[in-house]
N, C-alpha and C. Protein backbone atom coordinates (compact mmCIF):
# COMPACT_ATOMS: atom_id res chain seq x y z
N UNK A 1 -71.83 -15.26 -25.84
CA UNK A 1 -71.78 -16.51 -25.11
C UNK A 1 -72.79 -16.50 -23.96
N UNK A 2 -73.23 -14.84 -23.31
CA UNK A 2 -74.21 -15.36 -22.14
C UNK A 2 -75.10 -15.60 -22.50
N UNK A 3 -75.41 -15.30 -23.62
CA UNK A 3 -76.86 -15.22 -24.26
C UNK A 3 -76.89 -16.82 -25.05
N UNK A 4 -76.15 -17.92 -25.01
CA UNK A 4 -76.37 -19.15 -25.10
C UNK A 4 -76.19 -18.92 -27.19
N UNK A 5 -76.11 -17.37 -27.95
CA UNK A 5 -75.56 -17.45 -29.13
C UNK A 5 -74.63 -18.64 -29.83
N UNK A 6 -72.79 -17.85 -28.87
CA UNK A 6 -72.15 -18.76 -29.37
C UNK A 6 -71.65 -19.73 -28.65
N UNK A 7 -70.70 -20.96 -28.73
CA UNK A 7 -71.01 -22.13 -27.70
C UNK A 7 -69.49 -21.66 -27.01
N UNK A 8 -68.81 -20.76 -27.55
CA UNK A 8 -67.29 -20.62 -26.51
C UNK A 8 -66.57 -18.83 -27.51
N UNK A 9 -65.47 -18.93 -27.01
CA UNK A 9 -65.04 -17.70 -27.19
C UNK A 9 -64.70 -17.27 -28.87
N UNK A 10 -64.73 -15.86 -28.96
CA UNK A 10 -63.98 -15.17 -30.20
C UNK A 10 -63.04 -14.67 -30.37
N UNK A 11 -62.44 -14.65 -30.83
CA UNK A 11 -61.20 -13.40 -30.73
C UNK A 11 -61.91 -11.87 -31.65
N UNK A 12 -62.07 -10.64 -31.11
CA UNK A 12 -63.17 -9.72 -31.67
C UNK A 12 -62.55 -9.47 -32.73
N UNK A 13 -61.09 -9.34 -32.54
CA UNK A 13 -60.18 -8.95 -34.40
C UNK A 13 -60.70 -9.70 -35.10
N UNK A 14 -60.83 -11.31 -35.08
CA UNK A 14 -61.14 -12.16 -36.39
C UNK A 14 -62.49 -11.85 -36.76
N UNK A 15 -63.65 -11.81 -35.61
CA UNK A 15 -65.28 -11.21 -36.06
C UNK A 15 -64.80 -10.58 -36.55
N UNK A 16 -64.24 -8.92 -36.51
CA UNK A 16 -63.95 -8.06 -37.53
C UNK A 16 -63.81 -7.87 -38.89
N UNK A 17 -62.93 -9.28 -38.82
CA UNK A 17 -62.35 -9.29 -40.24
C UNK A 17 -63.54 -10.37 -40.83
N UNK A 18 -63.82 -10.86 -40.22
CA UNK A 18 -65.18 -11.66 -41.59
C UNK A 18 -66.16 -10.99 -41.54
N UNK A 19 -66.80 -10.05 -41.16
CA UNK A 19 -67.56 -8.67 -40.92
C UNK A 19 -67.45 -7.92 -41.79
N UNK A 20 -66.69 -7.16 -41.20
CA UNK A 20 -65.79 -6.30 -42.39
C UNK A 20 -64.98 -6.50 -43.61
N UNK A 21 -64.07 -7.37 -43.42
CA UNK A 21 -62.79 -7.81 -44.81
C UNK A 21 -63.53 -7.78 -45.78
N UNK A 22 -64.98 -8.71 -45.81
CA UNK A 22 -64.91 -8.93 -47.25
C UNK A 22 -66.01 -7.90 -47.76
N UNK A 23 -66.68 -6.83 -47.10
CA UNK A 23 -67.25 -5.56 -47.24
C UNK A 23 -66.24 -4.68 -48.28
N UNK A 24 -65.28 -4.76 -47.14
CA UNK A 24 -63.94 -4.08 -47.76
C UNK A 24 -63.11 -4.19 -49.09
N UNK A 25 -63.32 -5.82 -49.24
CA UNK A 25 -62.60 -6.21 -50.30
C UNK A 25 -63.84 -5.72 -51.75
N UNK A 26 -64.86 -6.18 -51.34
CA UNK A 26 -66.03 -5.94 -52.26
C UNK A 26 -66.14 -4.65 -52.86
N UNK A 27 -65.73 -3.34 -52.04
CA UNK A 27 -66.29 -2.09 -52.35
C UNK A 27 -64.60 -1.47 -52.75
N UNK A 28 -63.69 -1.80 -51.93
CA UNK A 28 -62.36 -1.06 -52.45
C UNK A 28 -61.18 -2.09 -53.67
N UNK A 29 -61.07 -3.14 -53.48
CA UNK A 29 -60.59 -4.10 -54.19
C UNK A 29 -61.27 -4.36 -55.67
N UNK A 30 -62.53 -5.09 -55.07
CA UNK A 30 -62.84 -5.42 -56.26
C UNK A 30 -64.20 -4.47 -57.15
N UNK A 31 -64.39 -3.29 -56.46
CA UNK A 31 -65.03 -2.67 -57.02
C UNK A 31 -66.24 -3.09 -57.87
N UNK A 32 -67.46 -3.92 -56.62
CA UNK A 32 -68.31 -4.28 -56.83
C UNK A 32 -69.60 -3.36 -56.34
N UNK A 33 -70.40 -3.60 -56.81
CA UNK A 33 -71.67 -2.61 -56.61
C UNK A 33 -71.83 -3.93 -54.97
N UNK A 34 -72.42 -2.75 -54.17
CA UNK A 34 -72.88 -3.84 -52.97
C UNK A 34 -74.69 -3.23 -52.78
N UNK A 35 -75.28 -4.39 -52.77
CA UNK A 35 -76.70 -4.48 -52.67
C UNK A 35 -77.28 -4.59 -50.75
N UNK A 36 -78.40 -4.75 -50.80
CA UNK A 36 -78.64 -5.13 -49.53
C UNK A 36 -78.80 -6.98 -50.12
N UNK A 37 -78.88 -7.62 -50.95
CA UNK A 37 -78.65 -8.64 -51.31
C UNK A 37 -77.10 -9.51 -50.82
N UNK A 38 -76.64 -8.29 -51.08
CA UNK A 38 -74.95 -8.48 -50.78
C UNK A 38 -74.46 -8.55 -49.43
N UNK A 39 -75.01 -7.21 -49.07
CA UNK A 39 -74.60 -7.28 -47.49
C UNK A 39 -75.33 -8.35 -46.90
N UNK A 40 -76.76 -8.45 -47.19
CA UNK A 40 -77.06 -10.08 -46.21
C UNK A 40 -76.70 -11.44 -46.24
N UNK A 41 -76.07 -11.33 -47.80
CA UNK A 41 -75.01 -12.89 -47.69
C UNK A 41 -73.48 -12.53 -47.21
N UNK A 42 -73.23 -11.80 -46.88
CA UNK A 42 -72.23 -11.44 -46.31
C UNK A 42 -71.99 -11.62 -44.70
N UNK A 43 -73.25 -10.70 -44.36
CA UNK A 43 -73.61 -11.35 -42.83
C UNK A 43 -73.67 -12.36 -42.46
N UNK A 44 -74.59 -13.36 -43.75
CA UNK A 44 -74.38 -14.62 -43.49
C UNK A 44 -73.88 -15.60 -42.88
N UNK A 45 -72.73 -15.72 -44.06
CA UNK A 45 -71.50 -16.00 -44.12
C UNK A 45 -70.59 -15.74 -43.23
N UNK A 46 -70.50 -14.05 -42.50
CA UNK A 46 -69.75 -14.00 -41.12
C UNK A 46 -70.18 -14.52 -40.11
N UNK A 47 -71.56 -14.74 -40.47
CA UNK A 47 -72.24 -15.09 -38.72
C UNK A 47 -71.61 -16.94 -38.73
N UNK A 48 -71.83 -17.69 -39.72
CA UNK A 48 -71.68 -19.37 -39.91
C UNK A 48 -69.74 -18.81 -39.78
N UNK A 49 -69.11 -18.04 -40.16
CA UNK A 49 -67.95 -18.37 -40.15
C UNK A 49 -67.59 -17.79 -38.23
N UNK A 50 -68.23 -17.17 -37.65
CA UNK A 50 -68.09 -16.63 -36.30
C UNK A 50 -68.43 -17.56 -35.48
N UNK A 51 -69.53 -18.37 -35.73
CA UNK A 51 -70.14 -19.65 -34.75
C UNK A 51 -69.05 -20.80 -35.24
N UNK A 52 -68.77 -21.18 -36.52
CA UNK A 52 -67.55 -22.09 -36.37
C UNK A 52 -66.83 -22.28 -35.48
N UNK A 53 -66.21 -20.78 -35.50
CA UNK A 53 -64.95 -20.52 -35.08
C UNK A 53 -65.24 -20.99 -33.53
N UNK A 54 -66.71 -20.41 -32.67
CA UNK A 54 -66.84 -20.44 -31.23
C UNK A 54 -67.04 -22.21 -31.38
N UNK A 55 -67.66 -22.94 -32.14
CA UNK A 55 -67.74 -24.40 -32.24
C UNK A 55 -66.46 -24.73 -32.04
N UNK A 56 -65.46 -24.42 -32.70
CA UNK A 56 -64.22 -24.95 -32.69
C UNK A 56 -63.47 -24.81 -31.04
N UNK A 57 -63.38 -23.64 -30.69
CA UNK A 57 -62.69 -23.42 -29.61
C UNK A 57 -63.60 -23.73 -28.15
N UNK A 58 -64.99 -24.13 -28.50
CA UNK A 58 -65.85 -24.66 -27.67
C UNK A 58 -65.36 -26.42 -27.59
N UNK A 59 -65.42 -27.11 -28.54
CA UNK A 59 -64.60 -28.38 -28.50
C UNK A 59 -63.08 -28.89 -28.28
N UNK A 60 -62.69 -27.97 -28.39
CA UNK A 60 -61.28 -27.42 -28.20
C UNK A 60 -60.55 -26.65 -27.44
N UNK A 61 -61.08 -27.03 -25.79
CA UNK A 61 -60.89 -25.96 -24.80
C UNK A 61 -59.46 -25.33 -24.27
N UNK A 62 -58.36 -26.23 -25.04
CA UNK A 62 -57.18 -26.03 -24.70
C UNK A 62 -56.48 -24.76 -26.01
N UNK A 63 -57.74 -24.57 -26.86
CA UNK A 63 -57.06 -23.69 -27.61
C UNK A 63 -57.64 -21.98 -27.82
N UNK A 64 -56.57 -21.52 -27.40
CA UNK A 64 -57.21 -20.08 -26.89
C UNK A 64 -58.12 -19.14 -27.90
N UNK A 65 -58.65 -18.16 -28.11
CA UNK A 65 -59.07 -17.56 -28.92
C UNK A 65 -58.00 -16.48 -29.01
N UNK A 66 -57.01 -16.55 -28.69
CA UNK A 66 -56.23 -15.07 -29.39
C UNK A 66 -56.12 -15.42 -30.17
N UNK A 67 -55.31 -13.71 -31.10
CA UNK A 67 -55.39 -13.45 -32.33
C UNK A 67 -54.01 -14.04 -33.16
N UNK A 68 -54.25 -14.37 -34.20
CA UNK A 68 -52.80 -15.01 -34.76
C UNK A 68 -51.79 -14.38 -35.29
């Protein structure tokens, strides 16, 4: 947020889990080969699902970022 990145807060557990989870799910679950193809739509995907999330609670100042 100081760095003008995201527009309001995260909760760091949920980054975690769109970071990580679906790393996790990919390599222990579903026992997929992971590429650097893979990991960068992955990042992707966490980074647009991490700025949502700060979009959301940036428009939405009455709703906290803790964890659920």
């Amino acid at each position: 947020m100081a760095r003008g990145e995201l527009a309001g807060p995260v909760d760091p557990a949920m980054a975690h889990l769109l970071l990580l989870g679906s790393l996790a799910s990919a390599l222990y679950i579903l026992h997929l080969p992971v590429d650097d193809a893979m990991v960068t739509d992955l990042a992707t995907a966490a980074t647009a699902g991490i700025t949502a999330l700060a979009d959301r609670h940036h428009s939405n100042p009455d709703e906290a970022a803790e964890p659920h």
